[in-house]
Protein backbone atom coordinates (compact mmCIF):
# COMPACT_ATOMS: atom_id res chain seq x y z
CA UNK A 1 81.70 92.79 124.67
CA UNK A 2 77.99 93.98 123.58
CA UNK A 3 77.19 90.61 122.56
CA UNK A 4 78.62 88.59 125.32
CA UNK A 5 76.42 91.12 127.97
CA UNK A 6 73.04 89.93 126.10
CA UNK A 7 74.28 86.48 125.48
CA UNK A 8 73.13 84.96 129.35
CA UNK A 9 72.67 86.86 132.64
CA UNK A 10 75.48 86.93 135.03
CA UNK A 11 76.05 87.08 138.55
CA UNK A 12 76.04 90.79 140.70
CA UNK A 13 79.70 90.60 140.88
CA UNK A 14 79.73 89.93 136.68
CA UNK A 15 77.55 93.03 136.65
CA UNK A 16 79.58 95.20 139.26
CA UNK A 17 82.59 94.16 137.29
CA UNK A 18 81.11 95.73 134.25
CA UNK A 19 80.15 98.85 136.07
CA UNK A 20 84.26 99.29 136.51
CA UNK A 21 85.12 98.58 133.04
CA UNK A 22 82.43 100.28 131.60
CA UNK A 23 81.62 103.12 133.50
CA UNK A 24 78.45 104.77 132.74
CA UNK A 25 75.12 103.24 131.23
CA UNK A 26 74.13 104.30 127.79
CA UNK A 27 72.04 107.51 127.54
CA UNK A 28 68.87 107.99 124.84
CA UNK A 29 68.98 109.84 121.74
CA UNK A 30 72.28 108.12 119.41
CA UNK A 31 72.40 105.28 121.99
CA UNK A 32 69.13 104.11 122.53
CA UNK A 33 70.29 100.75 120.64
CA UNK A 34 72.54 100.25 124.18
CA UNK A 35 70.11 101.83 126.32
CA UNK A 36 67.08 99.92 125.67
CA UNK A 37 69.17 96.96 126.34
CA UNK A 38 70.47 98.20 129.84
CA UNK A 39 73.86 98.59 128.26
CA UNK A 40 76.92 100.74 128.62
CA UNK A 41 77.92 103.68 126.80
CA UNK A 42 79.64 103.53 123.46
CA UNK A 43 82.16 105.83 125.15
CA UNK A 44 82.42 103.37 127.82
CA UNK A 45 83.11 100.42 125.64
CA UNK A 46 85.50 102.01 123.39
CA UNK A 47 87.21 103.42 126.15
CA UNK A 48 88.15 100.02 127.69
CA UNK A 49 89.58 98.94 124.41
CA UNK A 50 91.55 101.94 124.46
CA UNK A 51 92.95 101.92 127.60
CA UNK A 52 93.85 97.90 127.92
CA UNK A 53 95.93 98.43 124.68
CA UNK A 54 97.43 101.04 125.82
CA UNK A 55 98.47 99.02 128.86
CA UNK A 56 99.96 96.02 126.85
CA UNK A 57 102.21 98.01 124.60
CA UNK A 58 103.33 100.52 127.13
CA UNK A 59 104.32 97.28 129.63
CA UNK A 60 105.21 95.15 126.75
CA UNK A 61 108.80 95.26 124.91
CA UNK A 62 108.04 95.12 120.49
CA UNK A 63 109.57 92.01 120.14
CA UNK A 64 107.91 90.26 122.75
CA UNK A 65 104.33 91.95 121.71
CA UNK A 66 102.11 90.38 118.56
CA UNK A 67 99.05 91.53 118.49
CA UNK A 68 96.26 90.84 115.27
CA UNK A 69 93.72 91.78 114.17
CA UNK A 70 90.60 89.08 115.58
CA UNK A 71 89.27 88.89 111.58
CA UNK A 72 92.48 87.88 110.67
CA UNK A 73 93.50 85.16 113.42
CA UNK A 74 92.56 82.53 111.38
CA UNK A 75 94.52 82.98 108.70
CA UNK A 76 97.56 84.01 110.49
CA UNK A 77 97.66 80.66 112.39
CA UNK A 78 101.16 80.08 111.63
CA UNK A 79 102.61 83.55 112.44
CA UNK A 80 100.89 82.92 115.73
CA UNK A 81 102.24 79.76 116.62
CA UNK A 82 106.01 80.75 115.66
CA UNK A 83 105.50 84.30 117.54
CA UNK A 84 104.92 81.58 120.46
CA UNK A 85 107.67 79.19 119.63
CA UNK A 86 105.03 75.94 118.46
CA UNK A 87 104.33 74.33 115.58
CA UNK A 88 101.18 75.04 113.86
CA UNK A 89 101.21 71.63 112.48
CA UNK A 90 98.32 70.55 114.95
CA UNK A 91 96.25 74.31 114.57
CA UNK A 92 93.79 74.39 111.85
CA UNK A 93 91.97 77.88 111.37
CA UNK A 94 88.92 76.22 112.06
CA UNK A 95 89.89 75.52 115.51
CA UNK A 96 91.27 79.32 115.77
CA UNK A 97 87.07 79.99 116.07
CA UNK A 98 85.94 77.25 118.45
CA UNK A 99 85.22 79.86 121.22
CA UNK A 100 83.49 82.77 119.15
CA UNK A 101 80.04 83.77 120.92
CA UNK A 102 77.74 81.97 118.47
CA UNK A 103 74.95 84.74 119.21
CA UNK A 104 74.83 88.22 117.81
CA UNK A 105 72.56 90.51 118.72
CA UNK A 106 73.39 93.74 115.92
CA UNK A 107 73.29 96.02 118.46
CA UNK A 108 75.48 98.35 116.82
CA UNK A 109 74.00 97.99 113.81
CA UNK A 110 71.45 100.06 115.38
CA UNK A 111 73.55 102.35 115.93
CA UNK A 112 74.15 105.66 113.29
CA UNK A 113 77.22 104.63 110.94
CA UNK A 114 78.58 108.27 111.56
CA UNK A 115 77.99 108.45 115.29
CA UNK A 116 79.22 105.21 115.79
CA UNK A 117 82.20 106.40 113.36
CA UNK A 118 83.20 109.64 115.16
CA UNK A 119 83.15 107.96 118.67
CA UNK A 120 85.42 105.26 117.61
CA UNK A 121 87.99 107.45 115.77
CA UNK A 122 87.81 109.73 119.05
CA UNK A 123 88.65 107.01 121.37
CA UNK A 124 90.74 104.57 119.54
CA UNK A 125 91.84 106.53 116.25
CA UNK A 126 95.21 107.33 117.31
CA UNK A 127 95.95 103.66 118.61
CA UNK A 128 94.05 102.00 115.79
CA UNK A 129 96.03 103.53 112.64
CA UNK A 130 99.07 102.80 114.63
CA UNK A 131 98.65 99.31 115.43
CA UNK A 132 96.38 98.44 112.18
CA UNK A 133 98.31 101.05 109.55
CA UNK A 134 96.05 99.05 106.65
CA UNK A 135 92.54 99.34 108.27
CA UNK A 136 90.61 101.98 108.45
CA UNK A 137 88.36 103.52 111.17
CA UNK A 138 85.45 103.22 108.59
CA UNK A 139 86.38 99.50 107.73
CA UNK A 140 86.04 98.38 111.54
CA UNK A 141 82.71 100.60 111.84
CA UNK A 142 81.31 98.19 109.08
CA UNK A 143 82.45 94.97 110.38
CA UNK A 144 81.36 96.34 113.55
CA UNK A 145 77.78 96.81 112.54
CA UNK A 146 77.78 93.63 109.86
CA UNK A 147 78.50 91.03 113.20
């Protein structure tokens, strides 16, 4: 979501949108990285991830729910398309990437590791470790900060 803010400007609703998902603007001090861009707060961000998963799998019966990891979409190409009842015969993994913003800004890169850690365990911890047993809090920091 950082990287698709900075990619092009938007329209005034885009931007009042964003102001509804996001809440707040970034403050100084462990933010600046966001703030000097006119971006929201980590909190904000985090907290939208948060709460829209929380939506899906309260609404959202197990066995009609699959939900992966976005690093690992590509190579579970053929889970996908038999969770959805097609054949992956015409899906390469490739093609599972044709829509991925090609510009990255390393916003959060800027950000400190530990700060950036502590928010994300406080926000989306509990949901994370339940949903993604095998990866860690620290793990997604550092893909986090590597895009």
């Amino acid at each position: 979501m950082v990287d698709d803010s900075l990619r092009r400007e938007t329209s005034n609703t885009w931007h009042r949108f964003r102001d509804y998902r996001f809440g707040e603007k970034a403050s100084a001090n462990e933010e600046d990285a966001l703030q000097a861009r006119g971006l929201y707060s980590l909190e904000g961000y985090l907290h939208y991830w948060n709460d829209a998963i929380n939506r899906v799998t309260k609404r959202i019966e197990p066995d009609r729910l699959l939900i992966v990891r976005t690093d690992e979409i590509s190579s579970k190409v053929a889970q996908i398309a038999h969770f959805c009842g097609i054949s992956a015969d015409g899906v390469t993994p490739e093609e599972t990437r044709s829509f991925v913003n090609p510009t990255r800004f390393g916003v959060l890169g800027e950000l400190d590791p530990g700060y950036l850690t502590d928010k994300t365990e406080k926000f989306c911890g509990d949901n994370s470790r339940q949903l993604f047993p095998d990866c860690s809090i620290e793990y997604a920091v550092r893909k986090l900060r590597a895009d």
